[in-house]
PDB file of N, CA and C in Angstrom:
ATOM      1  N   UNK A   1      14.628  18.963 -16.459  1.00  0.00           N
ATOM      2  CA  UNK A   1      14.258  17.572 -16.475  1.00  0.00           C
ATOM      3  C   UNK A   1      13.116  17.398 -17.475  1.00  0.00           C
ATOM      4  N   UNK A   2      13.208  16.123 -18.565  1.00  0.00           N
ATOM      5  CA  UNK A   2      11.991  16.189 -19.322  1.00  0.00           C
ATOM      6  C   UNK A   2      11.587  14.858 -18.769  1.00  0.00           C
ATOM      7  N   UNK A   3      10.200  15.047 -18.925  1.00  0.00           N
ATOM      8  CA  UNK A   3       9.695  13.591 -18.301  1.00  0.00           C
ATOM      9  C   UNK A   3       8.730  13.220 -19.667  1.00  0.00           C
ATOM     10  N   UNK A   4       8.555  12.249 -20.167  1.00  0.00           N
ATOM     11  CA  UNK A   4       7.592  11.952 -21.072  1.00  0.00           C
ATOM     12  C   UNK A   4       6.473  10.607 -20.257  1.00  0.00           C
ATOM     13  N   UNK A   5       5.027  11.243 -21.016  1.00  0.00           N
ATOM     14  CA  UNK A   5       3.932  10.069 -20.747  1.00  0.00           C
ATOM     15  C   UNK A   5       3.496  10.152 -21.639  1.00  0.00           C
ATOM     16  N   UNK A   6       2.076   9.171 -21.396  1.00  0.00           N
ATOM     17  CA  UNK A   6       1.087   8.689 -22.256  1.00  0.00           C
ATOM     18  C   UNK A   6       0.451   9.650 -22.249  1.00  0.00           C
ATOM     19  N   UNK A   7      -0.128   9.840 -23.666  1.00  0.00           N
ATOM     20  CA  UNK A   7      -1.348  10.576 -23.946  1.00  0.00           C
ATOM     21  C   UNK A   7      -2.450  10.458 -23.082  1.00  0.00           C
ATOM     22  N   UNK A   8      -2.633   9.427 -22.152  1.00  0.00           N
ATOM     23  CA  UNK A   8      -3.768   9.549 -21.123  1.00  0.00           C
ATOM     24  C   UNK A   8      -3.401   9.999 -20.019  1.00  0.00           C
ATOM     25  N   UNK A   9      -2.124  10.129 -19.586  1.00  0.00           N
ATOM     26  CA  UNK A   9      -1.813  10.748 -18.522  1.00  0.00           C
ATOM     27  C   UNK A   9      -1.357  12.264 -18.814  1.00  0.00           C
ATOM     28  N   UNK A  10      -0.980  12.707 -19.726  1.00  0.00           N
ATOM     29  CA  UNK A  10      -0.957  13.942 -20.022  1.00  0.00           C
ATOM     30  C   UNK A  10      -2.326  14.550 -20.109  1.00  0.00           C
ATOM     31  N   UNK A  11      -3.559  13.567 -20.738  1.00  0.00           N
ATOM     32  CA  UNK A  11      -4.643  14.866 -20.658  1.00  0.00           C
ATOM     33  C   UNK A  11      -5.479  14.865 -19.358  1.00  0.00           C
ATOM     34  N   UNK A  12      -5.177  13.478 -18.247  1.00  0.00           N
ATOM     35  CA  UNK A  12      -5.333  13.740 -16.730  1.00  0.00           C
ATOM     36  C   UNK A  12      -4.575  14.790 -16.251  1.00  0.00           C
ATOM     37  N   UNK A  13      -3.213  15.093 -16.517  1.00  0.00           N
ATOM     38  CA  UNK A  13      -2.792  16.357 -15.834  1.00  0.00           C
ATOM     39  C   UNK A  13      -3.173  17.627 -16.311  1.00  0.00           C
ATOM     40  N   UNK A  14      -3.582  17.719 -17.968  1.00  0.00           N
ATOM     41  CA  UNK A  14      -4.000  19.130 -18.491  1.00  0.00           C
ATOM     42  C   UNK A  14      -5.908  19.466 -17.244  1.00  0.00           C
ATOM     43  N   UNK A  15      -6.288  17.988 -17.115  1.00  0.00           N
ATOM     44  CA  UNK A  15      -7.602  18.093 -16.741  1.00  0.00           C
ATOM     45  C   UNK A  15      -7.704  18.396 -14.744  1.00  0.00           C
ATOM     46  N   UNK A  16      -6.540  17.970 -14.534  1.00  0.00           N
ATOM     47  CA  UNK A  16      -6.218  18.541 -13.029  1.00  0.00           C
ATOM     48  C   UNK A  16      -5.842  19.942 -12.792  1.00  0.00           C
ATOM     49  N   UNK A  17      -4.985  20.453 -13.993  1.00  0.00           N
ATOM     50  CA  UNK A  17      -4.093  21.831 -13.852  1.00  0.00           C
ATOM     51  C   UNK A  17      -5.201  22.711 -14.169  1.00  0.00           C
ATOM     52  N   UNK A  18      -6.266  22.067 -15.073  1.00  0.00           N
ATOM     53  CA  UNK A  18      -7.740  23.272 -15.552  1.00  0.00           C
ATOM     54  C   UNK A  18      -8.400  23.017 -14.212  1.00  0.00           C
ATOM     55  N   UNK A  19      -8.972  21.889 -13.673  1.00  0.00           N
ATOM     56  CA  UNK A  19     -10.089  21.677 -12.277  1.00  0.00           C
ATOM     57  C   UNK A  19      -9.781  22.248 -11.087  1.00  0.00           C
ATOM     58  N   UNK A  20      -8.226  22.031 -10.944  1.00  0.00           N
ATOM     59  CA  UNK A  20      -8.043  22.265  -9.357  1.00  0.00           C
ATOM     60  C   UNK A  20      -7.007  23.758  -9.402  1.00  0.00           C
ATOM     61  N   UNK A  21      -6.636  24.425 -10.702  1.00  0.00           N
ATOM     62  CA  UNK A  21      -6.385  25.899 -10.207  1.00  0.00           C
ATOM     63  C   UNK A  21      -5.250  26.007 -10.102  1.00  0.00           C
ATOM     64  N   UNK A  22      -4.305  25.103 -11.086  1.00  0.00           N
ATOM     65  CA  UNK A  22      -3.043  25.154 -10.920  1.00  0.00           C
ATOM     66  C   UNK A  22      -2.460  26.092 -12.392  1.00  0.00           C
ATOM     67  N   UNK A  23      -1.500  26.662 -12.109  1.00  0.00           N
ATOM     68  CA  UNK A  23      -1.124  27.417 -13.270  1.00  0.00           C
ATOM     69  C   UNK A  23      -0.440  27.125 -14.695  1.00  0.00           C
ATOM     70  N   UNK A  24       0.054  25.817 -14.123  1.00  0.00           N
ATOM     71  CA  UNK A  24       0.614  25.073 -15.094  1.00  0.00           C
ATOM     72  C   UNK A  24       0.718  23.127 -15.046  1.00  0.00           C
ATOM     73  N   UNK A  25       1.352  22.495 -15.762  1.00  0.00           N
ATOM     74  CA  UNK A  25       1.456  21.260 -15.537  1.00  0.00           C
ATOM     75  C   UNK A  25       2.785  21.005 -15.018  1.00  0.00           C
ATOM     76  N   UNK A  26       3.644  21.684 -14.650  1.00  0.00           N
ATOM     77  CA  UNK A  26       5.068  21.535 -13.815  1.00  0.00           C
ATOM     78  C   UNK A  26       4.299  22.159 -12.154  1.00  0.00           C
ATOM     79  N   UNK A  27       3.399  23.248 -12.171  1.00  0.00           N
ATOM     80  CA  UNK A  27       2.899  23.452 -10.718  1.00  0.00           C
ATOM     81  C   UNK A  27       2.256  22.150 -10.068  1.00  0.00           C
ATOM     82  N   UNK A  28       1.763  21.350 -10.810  1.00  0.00           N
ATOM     83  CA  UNK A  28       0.517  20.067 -10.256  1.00  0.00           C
ATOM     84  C   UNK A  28       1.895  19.267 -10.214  1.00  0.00           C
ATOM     85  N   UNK A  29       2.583  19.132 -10.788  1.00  0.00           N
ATOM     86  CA  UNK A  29       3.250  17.818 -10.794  1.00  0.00           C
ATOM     87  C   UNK A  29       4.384  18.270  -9.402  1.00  0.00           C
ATOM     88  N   UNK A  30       4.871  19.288  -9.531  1.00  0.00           N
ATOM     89  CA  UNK A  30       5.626  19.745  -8.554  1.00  0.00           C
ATOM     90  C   UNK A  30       4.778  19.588  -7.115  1.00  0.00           C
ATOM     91  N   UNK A  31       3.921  19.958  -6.729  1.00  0.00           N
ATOM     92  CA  UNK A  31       2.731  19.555  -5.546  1.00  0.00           C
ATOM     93  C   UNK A  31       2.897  18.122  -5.636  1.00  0.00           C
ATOM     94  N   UNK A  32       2.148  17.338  -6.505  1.00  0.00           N
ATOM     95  CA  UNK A  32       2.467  16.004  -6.571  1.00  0.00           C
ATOM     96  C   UNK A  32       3.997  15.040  -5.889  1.00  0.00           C
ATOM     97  N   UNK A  33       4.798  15.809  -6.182  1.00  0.00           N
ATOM     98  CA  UNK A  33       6.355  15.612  -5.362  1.00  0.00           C
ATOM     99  C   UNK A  33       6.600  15.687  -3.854  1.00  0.00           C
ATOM    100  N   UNK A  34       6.236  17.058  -4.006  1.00  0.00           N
ATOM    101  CA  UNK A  34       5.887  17.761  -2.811  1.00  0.00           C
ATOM    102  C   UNK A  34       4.975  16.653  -1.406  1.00  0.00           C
ATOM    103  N   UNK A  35       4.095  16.559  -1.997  1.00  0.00           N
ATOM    104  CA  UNK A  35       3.237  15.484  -0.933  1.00  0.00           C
ATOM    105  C   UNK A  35       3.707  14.525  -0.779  1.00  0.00           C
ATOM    106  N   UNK A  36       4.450  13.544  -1.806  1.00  0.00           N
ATOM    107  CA  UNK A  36       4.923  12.629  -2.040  1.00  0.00           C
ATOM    108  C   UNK A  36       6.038  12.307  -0.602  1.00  0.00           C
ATOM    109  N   UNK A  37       6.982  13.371  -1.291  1.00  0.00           N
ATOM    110  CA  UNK A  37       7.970  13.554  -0.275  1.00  0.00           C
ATOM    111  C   UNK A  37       7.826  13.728   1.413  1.00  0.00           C
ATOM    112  N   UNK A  38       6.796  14.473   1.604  1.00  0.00           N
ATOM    113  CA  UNK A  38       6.320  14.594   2.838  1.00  0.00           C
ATOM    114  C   UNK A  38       5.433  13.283   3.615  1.00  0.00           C
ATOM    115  N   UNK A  39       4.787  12.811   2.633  1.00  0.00           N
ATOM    116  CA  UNK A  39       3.966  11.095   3.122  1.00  0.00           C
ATOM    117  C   UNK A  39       6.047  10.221   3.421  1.00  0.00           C
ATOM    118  N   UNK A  40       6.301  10.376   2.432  1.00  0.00           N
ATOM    119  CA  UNK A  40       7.661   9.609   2.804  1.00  0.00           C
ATOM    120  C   UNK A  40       8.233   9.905   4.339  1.00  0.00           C
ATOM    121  N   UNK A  41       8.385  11.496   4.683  1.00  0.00           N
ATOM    122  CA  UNK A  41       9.291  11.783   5.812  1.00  0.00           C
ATOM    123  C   UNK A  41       8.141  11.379   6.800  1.00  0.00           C
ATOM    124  N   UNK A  42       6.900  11.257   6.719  1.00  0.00           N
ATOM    125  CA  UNK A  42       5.800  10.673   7.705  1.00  0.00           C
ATOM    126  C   UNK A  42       5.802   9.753   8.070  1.00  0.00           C
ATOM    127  N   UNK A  43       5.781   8.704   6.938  1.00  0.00           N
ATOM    128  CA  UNK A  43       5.976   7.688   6.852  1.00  0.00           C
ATOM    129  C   UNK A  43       7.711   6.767   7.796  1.00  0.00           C
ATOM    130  N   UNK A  44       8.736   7.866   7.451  1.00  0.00           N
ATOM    131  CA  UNK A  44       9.535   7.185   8.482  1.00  0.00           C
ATOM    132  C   UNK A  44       9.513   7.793   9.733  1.00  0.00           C
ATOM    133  N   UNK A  45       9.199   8.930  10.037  1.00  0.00           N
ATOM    134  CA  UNK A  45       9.194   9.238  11.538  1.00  0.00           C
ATOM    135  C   UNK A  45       8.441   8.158  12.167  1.00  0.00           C
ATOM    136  N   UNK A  46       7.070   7.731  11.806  1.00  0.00           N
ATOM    137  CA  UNK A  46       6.045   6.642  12.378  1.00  0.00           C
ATOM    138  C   UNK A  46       7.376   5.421  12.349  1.00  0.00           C
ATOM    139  N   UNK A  47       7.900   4.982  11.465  1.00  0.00           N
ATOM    140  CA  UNK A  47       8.358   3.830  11.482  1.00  0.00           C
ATOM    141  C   UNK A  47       9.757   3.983  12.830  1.00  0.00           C
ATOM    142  N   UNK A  48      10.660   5.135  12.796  1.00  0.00           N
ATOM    143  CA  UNK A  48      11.280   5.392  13.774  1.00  0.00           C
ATOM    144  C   UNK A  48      10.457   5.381  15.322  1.00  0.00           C
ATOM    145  N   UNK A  49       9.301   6.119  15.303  1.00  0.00           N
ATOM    146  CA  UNK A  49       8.836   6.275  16.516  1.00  0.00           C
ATOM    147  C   UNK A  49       8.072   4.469  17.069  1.00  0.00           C
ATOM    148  N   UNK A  50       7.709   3.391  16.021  1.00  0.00           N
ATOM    149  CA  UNK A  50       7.608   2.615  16.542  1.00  0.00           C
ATOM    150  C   UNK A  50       8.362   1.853  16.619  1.00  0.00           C
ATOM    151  N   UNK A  51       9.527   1.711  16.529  1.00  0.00           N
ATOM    152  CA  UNK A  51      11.011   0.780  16.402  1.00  0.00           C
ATOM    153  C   UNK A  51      11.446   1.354  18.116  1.00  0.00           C
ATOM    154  N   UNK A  52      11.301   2.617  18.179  1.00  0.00           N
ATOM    155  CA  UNK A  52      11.757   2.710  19.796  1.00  0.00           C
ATOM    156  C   UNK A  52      11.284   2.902  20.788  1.00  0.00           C
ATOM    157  N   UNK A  53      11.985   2.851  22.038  1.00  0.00           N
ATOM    158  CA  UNK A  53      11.362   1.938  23.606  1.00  0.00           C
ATOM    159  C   UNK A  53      10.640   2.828  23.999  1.00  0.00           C
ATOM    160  N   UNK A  54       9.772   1.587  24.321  1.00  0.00           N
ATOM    161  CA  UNK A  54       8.270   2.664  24.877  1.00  0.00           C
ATOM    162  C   UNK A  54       8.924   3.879  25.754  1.00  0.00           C
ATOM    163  N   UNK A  55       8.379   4.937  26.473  1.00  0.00           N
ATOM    164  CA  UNK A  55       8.331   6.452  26.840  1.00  0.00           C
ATOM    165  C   UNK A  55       7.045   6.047  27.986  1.00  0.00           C
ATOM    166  N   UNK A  56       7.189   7.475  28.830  1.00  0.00           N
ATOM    167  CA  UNK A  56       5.790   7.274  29.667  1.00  0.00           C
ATOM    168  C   UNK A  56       4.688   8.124  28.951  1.00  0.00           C
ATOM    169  N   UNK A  57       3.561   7.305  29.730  1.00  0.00           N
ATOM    170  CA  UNK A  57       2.418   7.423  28.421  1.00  0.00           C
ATOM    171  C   UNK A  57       1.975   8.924  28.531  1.00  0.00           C
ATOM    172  N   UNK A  58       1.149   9.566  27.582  1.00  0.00           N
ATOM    173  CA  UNK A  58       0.867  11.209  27.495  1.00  0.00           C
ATOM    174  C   UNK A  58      -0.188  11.358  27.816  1.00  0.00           C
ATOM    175  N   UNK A  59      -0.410  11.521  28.952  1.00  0.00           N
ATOM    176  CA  UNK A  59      -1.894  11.992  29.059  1.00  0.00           C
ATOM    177  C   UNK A  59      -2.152  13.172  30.138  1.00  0.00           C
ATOM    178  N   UNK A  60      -3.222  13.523  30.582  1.00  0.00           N
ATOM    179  CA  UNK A  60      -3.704  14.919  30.899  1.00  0.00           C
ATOM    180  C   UNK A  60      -2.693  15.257  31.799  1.00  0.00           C
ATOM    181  N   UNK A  61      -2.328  14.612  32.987  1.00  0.00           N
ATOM    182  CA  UNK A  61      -1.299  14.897  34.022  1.00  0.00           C
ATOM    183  C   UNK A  61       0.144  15.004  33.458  1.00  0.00           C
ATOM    184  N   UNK A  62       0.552  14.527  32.490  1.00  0.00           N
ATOM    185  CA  UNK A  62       1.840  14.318  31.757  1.00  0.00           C
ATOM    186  C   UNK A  62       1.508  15.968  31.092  1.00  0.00           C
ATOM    187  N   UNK A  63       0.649  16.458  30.648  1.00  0.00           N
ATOM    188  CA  UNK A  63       0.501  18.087  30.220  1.00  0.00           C
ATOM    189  C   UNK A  63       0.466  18.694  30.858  1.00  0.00           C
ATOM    190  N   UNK A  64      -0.613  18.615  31.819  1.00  0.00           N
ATOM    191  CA  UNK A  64      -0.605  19.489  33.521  1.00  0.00           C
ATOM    192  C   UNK A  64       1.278  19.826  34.049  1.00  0.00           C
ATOM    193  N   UNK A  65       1.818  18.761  33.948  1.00  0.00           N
ATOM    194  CA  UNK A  65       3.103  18.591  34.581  1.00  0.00           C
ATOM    195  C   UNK A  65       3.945  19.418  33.221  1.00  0.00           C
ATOM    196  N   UNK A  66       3.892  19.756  31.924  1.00  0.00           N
ATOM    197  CA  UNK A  66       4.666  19.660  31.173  1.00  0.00           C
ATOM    198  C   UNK A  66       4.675  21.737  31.434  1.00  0.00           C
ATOM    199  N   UNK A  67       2.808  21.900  31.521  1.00  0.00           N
ATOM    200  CA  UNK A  67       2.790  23.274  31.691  1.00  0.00           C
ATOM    201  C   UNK A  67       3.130  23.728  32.509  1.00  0.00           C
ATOM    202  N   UNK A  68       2.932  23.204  34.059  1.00  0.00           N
ATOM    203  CA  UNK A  68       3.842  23.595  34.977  1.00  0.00           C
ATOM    204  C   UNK A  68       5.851  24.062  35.226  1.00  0.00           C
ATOM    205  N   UNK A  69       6.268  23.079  34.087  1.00  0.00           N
ATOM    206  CA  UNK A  69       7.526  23.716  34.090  1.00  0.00           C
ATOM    207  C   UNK A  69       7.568  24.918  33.079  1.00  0.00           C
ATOM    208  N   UNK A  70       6.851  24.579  32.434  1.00  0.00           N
ATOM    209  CA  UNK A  70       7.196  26.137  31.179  1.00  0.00           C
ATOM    210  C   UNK A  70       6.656  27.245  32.381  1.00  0.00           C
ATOM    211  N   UNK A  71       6.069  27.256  32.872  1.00  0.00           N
ATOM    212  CA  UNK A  71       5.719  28.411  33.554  1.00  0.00           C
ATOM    213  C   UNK A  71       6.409  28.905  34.887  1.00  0.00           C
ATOM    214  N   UNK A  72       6.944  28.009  35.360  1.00  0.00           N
ATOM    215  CA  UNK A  72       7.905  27.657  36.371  1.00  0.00           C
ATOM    216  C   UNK A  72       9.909  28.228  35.963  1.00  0.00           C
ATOM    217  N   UNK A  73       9.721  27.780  34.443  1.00  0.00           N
ATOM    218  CA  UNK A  73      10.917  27.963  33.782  1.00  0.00           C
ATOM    219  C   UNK A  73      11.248  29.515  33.068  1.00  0.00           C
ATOM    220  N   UNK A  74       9.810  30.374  33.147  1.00  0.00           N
ATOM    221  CA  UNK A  74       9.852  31.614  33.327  1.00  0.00           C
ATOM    222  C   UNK A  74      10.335  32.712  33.642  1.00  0.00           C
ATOM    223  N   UNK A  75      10.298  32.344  35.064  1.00  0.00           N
ATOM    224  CA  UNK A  75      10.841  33.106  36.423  1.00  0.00           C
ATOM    225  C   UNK A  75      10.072  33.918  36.891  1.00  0.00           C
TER     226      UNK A  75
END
C-alpha cells in the first residue's frame, strides 16, 4: 500500500518514529491503526452494551454470589 502526504505530516511522523522509539515510519503508522481499530471495537461494544435491557446491577453481593459458584462448581 503507498500512502502519500504532506511534507508536514511526513516530518511529524519522521519526528514521532525518532521521539517515541519506533523503528520505522510503517511501525508508528501501523500502531496508529492498531489503536484506531481497537477505540472502534470499544467504541461499539459501549454502543451495543447501551442499546440493551438493563441486567441486575453488579455490585459486592452480585461477586460474593458469582465467587461462590466458581468454587462450588469445583467440586
Amino acid at each position: 500500500m503507498i500512502i502519500s502526504l504532506p511534507d508536514d505530516l511526513k516530518l511529524f511522523i519522521d519526528e514521532q518514529v525518532s521521539q517515541r522509539g519506533y523503528s520505522s515510519s510503517s511501525e508508528y503508522v501501523q500502531e496508529l491503526i492498531r489503536k484506531d481499530h481497537d477505540r472502534q471495537h470499544l467504541r461499539n461494544a459501549l454502543s451495543a452494551g447501551a442499546e440493551s435491557a438493563p441486567t441486575v446491577a453488579v455490585t459486592d453481593d452480585y461477586f460474593g454470589s458469582l465467587r461462590t459458584r466458581v468454587r462450588n462448581s469445583r467440586g
